[in-house]
Protein backbone atom coordinates (compact mmCIF):
# COMPACT_ATOMS: atom_id res chain seq x y z
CA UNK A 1 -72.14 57.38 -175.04
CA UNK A 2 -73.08 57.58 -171.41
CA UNK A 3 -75.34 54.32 -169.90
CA UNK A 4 -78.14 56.46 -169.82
CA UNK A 5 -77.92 57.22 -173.61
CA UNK A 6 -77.17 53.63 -174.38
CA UNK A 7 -80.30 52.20 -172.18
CA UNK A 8 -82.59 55.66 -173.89
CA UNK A 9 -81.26 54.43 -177.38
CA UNK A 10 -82.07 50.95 -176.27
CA UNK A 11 -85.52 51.16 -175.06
CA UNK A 12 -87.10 53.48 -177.90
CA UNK A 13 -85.28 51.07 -180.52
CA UNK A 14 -86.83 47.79 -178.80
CA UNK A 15 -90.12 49.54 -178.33
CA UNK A 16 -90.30 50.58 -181.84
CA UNK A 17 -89.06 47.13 -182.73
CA UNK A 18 -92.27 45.56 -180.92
CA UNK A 19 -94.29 48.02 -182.35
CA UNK A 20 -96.17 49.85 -179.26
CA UNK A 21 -96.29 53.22 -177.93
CA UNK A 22 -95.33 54.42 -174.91
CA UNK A 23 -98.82 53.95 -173.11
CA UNK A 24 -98.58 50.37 -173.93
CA UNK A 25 -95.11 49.49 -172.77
CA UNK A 26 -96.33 51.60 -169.10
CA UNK A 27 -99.15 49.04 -169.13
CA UNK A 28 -97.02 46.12 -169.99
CA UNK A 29 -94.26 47.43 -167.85
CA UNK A 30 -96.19 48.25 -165.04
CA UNK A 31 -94.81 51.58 -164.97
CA UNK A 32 -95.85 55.25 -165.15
CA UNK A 33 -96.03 56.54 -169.16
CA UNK A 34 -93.69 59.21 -167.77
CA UNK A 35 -91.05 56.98 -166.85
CA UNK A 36 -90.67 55.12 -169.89
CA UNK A 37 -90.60 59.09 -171.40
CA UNK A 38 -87.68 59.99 -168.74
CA UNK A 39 -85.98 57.24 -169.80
CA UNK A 40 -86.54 56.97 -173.49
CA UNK A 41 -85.26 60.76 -173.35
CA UNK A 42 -81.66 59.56 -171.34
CA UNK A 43 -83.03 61.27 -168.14
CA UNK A 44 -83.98 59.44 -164.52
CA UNK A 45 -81.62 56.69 -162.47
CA UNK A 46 -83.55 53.34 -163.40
CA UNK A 47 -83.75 50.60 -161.47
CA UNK A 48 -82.36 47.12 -162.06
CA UNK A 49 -86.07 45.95 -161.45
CA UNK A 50 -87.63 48.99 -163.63
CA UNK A 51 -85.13 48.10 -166.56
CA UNK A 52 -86.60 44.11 -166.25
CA UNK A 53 -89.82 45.01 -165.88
CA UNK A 54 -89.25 46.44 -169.19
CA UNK A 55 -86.94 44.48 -170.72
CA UNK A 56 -89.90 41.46 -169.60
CA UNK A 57 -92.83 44.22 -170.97
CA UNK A 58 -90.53 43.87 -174.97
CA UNK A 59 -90.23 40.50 -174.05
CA UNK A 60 -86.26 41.09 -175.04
CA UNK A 61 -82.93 39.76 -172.79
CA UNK A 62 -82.11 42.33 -169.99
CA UNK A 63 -78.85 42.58 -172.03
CA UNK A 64 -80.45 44.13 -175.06
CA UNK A 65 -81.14 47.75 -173.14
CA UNK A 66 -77.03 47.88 -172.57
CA UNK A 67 -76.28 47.02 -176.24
CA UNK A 68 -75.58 49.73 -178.85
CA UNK A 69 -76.66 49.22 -182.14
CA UNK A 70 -74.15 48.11 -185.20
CA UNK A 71 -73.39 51.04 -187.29
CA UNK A 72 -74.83 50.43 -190.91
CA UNK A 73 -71.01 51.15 -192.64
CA UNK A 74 -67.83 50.07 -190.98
CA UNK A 75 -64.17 49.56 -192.80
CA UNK A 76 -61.39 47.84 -191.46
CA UNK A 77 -58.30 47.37 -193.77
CA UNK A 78 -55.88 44.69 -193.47
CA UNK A 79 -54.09 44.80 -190.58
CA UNK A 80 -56.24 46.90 -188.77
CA UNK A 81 -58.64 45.69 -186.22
CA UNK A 82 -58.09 44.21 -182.74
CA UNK A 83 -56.15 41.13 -182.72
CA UNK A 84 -56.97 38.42 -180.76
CA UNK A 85 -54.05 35.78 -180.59
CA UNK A 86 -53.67 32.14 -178.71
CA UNK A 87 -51.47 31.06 -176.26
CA UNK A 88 -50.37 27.97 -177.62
CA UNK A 89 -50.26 28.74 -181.39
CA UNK A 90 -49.67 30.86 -184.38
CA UNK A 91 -52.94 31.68 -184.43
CA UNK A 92 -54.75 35.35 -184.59
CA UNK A 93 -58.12 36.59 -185.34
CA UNK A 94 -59.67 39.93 -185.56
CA UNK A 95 -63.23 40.33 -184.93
CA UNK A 96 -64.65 42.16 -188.27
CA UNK A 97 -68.37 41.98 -187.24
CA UNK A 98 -70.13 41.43 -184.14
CA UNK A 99 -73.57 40.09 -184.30
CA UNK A 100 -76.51 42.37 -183.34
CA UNK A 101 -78.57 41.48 -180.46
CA UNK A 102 -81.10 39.96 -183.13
CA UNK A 103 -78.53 37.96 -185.18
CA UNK A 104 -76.51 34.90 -184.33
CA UNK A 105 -72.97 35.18 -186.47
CA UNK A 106 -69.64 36.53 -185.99
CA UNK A 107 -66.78 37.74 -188.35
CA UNK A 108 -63.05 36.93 -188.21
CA UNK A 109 -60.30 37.43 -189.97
CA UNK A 110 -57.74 34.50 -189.15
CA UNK A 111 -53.84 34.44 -189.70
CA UNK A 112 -52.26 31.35 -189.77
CA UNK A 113 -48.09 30.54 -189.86
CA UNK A 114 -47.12 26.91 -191.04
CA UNK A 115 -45.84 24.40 -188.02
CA UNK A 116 -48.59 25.55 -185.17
CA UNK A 117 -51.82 23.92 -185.19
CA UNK A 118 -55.15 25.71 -183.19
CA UNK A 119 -56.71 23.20 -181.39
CA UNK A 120 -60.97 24.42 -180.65
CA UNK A 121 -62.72 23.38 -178.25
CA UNK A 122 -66.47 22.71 -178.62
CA UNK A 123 -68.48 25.92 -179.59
CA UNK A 124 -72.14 25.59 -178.23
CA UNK A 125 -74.39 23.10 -179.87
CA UNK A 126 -76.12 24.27 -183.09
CA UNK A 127 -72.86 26.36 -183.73
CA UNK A 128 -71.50 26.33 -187.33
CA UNK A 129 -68.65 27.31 -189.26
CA UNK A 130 -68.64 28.66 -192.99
CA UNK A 131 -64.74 29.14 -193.43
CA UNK A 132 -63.33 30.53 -197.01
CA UNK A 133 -59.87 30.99 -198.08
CA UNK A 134 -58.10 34.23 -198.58
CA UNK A 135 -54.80 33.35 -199.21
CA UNK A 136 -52.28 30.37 -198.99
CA UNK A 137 -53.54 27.03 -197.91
CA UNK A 138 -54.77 25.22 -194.91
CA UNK A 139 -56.27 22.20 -193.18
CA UNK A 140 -59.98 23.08 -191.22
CA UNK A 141 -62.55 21.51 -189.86
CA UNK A 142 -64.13 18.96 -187.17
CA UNK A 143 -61.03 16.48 -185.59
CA UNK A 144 -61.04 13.25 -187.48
CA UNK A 145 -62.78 15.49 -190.41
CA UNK A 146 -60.98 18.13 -191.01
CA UNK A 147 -60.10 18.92 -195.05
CA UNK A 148 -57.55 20.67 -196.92
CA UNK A 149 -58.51 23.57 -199.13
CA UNK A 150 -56.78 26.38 -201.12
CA UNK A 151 -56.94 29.85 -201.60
CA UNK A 152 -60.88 30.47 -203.17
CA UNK A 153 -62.01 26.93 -201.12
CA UNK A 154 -65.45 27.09 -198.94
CA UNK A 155 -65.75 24.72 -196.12
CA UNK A 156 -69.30 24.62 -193.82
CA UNK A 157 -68.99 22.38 -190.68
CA UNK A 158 -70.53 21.80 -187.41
CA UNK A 159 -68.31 23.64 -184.62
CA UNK A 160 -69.75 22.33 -181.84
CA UNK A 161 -67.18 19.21 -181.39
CA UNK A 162 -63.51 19.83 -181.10
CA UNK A 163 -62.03 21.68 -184.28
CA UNK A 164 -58.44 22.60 -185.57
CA UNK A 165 -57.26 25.01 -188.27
CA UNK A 166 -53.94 24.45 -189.41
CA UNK A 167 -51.57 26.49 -192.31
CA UNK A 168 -50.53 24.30 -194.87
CA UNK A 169 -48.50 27.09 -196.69
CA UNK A 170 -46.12 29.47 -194.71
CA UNK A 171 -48.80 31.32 -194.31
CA UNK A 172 -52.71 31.60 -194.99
CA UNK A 173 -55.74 33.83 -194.58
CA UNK A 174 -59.59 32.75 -193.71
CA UNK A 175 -62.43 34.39 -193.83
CA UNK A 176 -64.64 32.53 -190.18
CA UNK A 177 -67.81 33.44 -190.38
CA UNK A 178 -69.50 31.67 -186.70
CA UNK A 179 -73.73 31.10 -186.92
CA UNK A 180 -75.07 30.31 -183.71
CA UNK A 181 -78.97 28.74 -183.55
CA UNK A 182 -78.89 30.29 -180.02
């Protein structure tokens, strides 16, 4: 998808979002009717200040004309997906689902090997954690209140402190799912 499909698909979806036509987001905009057309049709150079002027007229992030949306099906078997790994423990995750530009949670599958705790910082405040257990078993949660669970186990806690996950087995699977009130 070029950038001018991506800001095309982005401007008709917020627009439609907001509910107004083309006239009105001109108006709004501050723009010629045919400009929001060219664009909404993945024609025309925009400007950085025509795309805020916009973005300001949906009264949406500047960000949200680059973003594509999330595909309503996606599968990713175990083992696929792009793994994300620390540098200082056994400790990989692969992002299953990214939030939309209207939602506030993220995804991961995490891998943990026995002997090689991953030491968190501080996610922003408001950020929690809803961790369940795939496989094996492990030690999660805030420092200084972390708990043990086994495979089937559910643990919600505040992320926005320092956090740890830790394998208690040789090995263990989680299911992270990360909310953000921002």
């Amino acid at each position: 998808m070029t950038p001018n499909d991506l800001i095309a698909s982005a401007i008709s979806r917020e627009r439609e979002r907001a509910g107004i036509s083309l006239s009105a987001l001109a108006v709004k905009a501050g723009l010629a009717k045919s400009t929001i057309s060219q664009l909404e049709a993945g024609n025309g150079n925009p400007s950085i200040e025509t795309l805020w002027a916009i973005a300001a007229a949906l009264d949406v992030p500047f960000s949200f004309l680059f973003e594509n949306t999330i595909p309503h099906s996606q599968l990713i078997r175990a083992g696929e997906g792009e793994r994300l790994s620390s540098d200082h423990s056994a400790f990989s995750a692969v992002l299953l689902a990214k939030c939309a530009p209207t939602n506030r949670r993220d995804l991961y599958r995490v891998n943990l090997t026995k002997g090689s705790a991953r030491m968190a910082e501080p996610h922003p405040a408001g950020t929690v954690e809803h961790v369940i257990v795939c496989d094996g078993s492990v030690r999660v949660g805030p420092v200084g209140h972390s708990e043990d669970l086994a495979t089937g186990d559910y643990y919600r806690y505040p992320s926005n402190v320092p956090h740890s996950y830790e394998a208690t087995s040789d090995t263990a699977t989680l299911l992270l799912v990360m909310e953000s009130s921002r």
